[in-house]
N, C-alpha and C. Protein backbone atom coordinates (compact mmCIF):
# COMPACT_ATOMS: atom_id res chain seq x y z
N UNK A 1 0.84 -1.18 0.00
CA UNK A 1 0.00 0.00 0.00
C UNK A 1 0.88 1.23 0.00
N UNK A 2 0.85 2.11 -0.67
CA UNK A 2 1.11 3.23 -0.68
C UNK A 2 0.60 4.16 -0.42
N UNK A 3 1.51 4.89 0.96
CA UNK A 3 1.08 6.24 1.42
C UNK A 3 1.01 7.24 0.65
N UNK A 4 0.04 8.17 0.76
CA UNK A 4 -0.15 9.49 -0.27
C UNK A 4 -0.01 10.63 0.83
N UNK A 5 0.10 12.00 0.91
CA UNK A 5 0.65 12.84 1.85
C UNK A 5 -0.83 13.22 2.72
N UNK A 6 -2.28 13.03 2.79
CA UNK A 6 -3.02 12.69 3.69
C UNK A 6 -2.85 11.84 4.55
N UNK A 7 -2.88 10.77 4.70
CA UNK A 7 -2.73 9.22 5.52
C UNK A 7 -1.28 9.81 6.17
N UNK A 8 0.04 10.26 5.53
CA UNK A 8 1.31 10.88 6.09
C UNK A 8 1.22 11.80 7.13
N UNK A 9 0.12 12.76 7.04
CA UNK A 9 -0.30 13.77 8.06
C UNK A 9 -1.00 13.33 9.04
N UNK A 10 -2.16 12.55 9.09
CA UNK A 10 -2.66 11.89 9.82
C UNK A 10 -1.62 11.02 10.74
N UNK A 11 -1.21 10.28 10.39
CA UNK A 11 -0.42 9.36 10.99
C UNK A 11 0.73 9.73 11.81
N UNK A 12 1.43 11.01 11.10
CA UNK A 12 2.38 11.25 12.32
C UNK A 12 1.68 12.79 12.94
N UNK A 13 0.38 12.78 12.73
CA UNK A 13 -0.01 13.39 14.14
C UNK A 13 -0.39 12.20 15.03
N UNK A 14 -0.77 11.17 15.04
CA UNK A 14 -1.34 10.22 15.58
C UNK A 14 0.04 9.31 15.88
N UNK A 15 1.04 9.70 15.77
CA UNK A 15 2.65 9.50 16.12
C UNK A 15 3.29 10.79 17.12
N UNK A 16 3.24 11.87 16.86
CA UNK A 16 2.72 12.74 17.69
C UNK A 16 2.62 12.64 18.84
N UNK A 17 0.90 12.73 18.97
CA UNK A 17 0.48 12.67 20.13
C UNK A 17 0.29 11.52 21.25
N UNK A 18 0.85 10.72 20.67
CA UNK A 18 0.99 9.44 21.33
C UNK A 18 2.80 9.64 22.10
N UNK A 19 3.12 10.08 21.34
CA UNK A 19 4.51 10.06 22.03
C UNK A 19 4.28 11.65 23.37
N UNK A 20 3.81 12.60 23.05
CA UNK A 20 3.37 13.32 23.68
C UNK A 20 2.68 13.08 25.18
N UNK A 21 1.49 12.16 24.60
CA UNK A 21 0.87 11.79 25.97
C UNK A 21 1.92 10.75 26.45
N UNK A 22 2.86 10.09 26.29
CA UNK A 22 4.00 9.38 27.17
C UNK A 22 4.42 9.99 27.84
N UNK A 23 4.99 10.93 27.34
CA UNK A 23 6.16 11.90 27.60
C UNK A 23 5.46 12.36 29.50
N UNK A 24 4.18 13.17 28.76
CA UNK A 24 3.13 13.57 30.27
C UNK A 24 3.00 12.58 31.14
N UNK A 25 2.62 11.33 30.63
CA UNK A 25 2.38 9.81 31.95
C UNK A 25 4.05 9.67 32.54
N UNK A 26 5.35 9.57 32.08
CA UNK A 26 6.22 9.58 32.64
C UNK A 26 6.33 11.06 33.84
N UNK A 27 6.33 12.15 32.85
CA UNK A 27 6.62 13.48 33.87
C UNK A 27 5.63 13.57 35.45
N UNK A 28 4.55 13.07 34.92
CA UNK A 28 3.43 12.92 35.89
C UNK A 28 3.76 11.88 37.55
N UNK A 29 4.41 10.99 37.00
CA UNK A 29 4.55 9.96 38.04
C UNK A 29 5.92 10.26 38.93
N UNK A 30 7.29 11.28 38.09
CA UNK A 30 7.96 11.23 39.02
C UNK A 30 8.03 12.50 40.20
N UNK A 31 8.56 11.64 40.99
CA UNK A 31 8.59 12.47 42.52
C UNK A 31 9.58 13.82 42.54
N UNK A 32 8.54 14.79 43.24
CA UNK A 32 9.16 16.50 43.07
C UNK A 32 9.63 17.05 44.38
N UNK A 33 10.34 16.29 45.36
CA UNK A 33 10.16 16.57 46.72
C UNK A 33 11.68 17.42 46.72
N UNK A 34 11.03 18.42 47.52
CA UNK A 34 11.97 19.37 48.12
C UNK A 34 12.88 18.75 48.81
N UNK A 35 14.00 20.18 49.32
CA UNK A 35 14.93 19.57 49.36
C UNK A 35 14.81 19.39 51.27
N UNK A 36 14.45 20.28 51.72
CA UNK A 36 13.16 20.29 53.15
C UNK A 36 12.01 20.71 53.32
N UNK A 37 11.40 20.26 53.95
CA UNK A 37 10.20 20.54 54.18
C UNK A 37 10.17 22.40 54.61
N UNK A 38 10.87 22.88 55.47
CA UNK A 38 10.34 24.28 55.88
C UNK A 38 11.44 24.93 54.90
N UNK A 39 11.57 24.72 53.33
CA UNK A 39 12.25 25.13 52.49
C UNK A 39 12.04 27.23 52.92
N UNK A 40 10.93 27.41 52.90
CA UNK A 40 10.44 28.99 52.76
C UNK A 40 11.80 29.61 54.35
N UNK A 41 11.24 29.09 55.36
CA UNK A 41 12.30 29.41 56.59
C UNK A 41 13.63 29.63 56.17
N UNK A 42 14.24 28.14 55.74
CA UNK A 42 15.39 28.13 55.73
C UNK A 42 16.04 29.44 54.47
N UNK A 43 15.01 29.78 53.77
CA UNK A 43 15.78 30.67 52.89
C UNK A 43 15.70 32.05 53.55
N UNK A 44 14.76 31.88 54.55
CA UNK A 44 14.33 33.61 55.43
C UNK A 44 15.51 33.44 56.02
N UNK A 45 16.07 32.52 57.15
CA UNK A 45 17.33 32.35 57.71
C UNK A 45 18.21 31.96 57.09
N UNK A 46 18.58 32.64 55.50
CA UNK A 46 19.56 32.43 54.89
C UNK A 46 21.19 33.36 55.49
N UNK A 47 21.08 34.34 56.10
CA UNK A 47 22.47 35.16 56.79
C UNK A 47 22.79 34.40 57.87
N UNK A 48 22.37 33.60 58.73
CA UNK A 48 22.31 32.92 59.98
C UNK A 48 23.19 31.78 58.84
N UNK A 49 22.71 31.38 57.93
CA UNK A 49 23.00 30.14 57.58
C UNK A 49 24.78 30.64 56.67
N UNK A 50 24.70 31.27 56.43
CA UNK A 50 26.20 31.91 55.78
C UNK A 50 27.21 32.16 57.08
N UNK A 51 26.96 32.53 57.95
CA UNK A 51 27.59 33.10 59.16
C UNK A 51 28.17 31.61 59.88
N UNK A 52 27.29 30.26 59.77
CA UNK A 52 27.35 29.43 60.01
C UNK A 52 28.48 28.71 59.23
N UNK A 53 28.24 28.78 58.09
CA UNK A 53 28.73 28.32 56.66
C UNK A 53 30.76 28.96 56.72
N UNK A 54 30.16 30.44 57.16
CA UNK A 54 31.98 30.23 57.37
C UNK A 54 32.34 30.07 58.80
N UNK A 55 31.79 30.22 59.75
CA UNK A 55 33.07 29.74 61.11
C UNK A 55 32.98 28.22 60.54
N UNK A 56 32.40 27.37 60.24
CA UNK A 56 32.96 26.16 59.98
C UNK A 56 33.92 25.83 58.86
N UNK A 57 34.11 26.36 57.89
CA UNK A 57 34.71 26.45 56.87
C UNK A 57 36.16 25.77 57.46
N UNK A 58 36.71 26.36 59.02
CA UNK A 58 38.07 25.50 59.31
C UNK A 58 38.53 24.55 59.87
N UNK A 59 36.77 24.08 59.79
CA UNK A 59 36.68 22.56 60.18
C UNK A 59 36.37 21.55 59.23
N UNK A 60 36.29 21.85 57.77
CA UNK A 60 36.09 21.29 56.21
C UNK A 60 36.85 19.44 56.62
N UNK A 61 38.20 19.81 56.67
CA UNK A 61 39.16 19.23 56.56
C UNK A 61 39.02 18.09 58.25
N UNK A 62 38.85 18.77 59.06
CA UNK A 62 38.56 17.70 60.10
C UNK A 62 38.03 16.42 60.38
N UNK A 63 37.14 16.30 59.28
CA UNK A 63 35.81 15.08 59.27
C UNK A 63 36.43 15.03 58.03
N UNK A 64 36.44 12.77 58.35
CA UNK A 64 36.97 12.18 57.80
C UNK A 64 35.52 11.26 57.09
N UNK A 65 35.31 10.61 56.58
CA UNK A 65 34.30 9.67 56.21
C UNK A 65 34.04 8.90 55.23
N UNK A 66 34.17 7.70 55.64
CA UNK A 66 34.86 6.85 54.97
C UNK A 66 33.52 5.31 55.20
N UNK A 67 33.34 4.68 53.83
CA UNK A 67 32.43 3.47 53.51
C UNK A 67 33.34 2.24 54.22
N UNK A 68 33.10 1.63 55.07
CA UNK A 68 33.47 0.15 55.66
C UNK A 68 32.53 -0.57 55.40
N UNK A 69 33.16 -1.67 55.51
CA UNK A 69 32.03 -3.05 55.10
C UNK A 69 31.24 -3.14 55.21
N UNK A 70 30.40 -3.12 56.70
CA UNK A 70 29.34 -3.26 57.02
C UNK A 70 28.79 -1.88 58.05
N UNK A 71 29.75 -0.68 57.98
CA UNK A 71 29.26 0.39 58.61
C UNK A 71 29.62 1.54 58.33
N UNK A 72 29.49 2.67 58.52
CA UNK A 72 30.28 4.06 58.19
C UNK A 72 30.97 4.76 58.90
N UNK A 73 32.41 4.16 58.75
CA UNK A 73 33.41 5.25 59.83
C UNK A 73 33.57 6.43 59.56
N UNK A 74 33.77 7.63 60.62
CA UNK A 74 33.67 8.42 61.17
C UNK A 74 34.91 9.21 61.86
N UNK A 75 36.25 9.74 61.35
CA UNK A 75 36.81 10.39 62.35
C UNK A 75 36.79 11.55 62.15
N UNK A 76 37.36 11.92 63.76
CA UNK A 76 36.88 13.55 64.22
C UNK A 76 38.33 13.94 64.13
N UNK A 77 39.01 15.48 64.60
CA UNK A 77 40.25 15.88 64.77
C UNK A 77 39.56 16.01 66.15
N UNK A 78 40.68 16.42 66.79
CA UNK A 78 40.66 16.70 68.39
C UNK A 78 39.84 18.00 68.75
N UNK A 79 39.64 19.03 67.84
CA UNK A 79 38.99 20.20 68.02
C UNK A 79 37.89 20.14 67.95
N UNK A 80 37.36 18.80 67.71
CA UNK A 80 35.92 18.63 67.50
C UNK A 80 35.69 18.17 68.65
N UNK A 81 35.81 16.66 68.74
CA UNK A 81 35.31 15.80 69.88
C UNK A 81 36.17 15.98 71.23
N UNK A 82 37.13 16.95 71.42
CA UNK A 82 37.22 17.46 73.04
C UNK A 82 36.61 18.28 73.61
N UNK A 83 35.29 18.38 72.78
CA UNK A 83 34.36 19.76 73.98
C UNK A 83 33.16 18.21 74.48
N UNK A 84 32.97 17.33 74.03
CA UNK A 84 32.27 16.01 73.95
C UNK A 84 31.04 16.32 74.56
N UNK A 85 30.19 17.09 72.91
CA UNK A 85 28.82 17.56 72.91
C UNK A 85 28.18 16.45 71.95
N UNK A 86 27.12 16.51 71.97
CA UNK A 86 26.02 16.13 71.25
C UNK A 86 26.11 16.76 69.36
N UNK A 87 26.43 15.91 68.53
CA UNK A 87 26.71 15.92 67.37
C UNK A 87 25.13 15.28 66.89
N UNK A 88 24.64 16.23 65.59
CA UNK A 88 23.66 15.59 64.93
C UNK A 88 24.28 15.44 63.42
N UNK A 89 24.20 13.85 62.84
CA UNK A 89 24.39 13.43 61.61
C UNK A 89 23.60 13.30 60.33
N UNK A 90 23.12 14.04 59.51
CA UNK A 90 22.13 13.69 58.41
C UNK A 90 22.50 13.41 57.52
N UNK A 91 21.89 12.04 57.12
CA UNK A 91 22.19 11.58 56.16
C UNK A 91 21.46 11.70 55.03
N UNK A 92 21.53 12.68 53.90
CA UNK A 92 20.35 13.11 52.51
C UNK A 92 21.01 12.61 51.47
N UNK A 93 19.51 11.92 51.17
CA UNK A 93 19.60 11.08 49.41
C UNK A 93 18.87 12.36 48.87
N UNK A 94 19.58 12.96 47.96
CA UNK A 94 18.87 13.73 47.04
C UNK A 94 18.27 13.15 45.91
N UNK A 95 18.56 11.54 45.73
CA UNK A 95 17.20 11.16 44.82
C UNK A 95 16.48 10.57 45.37
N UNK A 96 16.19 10.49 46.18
CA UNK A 96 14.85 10.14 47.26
C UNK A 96 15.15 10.29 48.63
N UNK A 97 13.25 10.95 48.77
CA UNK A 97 13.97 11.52 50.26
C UNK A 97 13.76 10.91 51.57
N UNK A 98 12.74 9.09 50.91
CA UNK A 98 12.38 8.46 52.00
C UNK A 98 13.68 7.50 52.20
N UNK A 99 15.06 7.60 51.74
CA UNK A 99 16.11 7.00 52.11
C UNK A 99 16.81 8.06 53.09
N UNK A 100 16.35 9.04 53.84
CA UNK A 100 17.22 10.31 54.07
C UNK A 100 17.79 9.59 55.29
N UNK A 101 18.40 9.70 56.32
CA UNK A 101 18.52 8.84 57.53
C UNK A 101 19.45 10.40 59.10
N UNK A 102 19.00 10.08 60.13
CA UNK A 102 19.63 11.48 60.77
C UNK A 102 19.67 10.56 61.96
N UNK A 103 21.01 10.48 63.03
CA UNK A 103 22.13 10.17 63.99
C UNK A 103 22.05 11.31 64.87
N UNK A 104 22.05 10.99 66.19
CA UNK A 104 22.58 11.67 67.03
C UNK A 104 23.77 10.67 68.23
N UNK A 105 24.59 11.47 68.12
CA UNK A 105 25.93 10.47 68.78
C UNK A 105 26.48 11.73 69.93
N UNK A 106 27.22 11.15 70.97
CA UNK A 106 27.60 12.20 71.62
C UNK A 106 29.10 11.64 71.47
N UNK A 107 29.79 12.41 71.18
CA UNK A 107 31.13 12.45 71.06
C UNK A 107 32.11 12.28 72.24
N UNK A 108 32.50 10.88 72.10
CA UNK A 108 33.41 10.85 73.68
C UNK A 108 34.84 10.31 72.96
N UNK A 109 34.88 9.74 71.45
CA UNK A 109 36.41 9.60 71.24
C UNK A 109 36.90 10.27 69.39
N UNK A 110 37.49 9.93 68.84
CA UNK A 110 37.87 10.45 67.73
C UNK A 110 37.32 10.03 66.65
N UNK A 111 36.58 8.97 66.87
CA UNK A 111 35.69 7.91 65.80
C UNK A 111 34.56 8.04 66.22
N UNK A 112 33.53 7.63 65.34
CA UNK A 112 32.23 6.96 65.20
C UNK A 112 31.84 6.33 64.33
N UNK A 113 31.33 4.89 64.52
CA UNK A 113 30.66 4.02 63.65
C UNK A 113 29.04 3.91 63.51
N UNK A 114 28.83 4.18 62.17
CA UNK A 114 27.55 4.01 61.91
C UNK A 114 27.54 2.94 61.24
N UNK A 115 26.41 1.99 61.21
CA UNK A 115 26.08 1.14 61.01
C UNK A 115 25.16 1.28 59.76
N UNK A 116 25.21 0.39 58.13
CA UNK A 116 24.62 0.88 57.05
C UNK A 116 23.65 0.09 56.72
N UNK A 117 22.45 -0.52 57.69
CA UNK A 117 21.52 -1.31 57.60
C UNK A 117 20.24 -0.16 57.20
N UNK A 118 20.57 0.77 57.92
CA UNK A 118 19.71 2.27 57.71
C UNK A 118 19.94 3.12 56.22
N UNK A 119 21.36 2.82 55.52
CA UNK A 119 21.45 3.40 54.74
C UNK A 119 21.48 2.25 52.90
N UNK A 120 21.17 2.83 52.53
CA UNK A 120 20.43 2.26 50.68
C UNK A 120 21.94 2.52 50.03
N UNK A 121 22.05 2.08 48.82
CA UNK A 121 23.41 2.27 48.05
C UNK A 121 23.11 3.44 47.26
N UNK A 122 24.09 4.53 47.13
CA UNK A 122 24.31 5.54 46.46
C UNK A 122 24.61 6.55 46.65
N UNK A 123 24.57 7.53 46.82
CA UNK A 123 25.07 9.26 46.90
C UNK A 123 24.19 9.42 48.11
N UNK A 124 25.18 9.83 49.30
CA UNK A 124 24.40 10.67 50.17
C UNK A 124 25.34 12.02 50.14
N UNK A 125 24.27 12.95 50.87
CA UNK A 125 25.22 14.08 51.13
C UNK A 125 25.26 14.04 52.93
N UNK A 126 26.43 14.22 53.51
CA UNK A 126 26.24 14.08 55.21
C UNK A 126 26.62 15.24 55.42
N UNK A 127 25.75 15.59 56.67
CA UNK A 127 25.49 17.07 57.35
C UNK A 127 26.08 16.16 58.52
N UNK A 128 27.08 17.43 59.39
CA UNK A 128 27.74 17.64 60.65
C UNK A 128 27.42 18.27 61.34
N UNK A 129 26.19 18.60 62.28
CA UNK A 129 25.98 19.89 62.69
C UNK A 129 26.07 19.57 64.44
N UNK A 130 27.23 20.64 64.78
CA UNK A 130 27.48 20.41 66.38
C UNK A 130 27.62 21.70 66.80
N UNK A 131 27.43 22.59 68.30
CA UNK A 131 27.74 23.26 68.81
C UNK A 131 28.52 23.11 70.04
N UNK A 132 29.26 24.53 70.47
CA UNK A 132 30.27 24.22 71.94
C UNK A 132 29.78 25.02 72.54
N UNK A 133 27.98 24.69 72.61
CA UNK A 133 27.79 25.81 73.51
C UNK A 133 26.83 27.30 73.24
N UNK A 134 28.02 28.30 72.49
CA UNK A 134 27.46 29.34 71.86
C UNK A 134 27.37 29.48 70.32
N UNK A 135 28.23 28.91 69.80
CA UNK A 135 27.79 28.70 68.65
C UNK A 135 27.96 27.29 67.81
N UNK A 136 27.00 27.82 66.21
CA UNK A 136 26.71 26.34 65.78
C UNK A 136 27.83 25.98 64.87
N UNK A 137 27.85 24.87 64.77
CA UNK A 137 28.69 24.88 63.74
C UNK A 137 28.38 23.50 62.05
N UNK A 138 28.44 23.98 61.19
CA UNK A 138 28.09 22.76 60.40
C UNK A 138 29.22 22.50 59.00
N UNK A 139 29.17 21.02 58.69
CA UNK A 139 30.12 20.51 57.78
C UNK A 139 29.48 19.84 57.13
N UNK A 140 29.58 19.91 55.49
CA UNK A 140 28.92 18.89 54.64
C UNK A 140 30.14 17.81 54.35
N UNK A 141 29.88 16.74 53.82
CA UNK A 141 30.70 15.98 53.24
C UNK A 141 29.67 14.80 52.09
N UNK A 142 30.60 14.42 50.97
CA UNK A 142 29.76 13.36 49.78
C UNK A 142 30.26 12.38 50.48
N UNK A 143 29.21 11.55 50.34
CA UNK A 143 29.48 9.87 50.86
C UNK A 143 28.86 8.98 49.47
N UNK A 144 29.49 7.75 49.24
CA UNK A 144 28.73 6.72 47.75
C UNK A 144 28.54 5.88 48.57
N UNK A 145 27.48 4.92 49.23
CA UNK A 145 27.30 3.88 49.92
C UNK A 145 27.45 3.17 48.80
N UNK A 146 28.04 1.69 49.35
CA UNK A 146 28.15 0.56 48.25
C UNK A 146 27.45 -0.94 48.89
C-alpha cells in the first residue's frame, strides 16, 4: 500500500500525540520533593546560615568519612570531639527523600561508627551539625554507599 501525503499527516499526528501523551504519563509519576520541608524558613534564615557556613569552613578538613564493610566510619580531629557535645548526623539522598537517615551520637572519642543497615546504596550528602555551647557549627561531606 502506498502512502499518499493525507494518511502521512494523519499518521504522524497520531505519532505525535501518542509520544506526547508518554512523555506527560512519565513526567506525571515522578517524585518532586523538596529539598526540606520548611524550604520557605530556611531561605528567610539564609544570613544565619552563611555566618554558620563560614566559622565552619576551618573545620572542612577535620571530618573524615569513609564506607566500611558493614558500617560508616567516622573520624573527628581533636577540636571537635574534646568539647564532647552532642553531634547531629544527616544523612540526605537527594534522589529520594524516604532513604534520608539522621544520627545523634555524643562524642566521647575520635571515631564513630555508623552502622549501614539504615542506609540504601548511592550518593548521600552528610550534614555535621554540632555546637560548643554558643555557637553552631556545620560541615557537609559526599558519601557513595556501596
Amino acid at each position: 500500500m502506498k502512502l499518499n501525503w493525507g494518511y502521512s499527516i494523519i499518521l504522524f499526528f497520531v505519532v505525535f500525540c501518542s509520544v506526547m501523551i508518554g512523555i506527560m504519563i512519565f513526567a506525571f509519576r515522578q517524585t518532586n520533593d523538596l529539598v526540606t520541608e520548611d524550604y520557605y524558613e530556611k531561605g528567610a534564615d539564609y544570613t544565619r546560615q552563611m555566618e554558620i557556613n563560614s566559622r565552619s569552613a576551618a573545620y572542612q578538613d577535620s571530618i573524615q568519612i569513609n564506607d566500611v564493610r558493614q558500617s560508616v566510619l567516622t573520624r573527628f580531629a581533636k577540636s571537635i570531639y574534646r568539647n564532647r557535645d552532642t553531634m547531629q548526623i544527616n544523612f540526605y539522598r537527594p534522589s529520594d527523600k524516604k532513604f534520608d537517615y539522621s544520627v545523634k551520637a555524643l562524642l566521647n572519642s575520635d571515631s564513630l561508627e555508623i552502622e549501614k543497615k539504615n542506609l540504601h546504596k548511592g550518593h548521600y550528602t552528610v550534614t555535621f551539625l554540632w555546637s560548643n555551647g554558643v555557637k553552631r557549627y556545620q560541615v557537609e561531606k559526599d558519601l557513595f554507599v556501596e
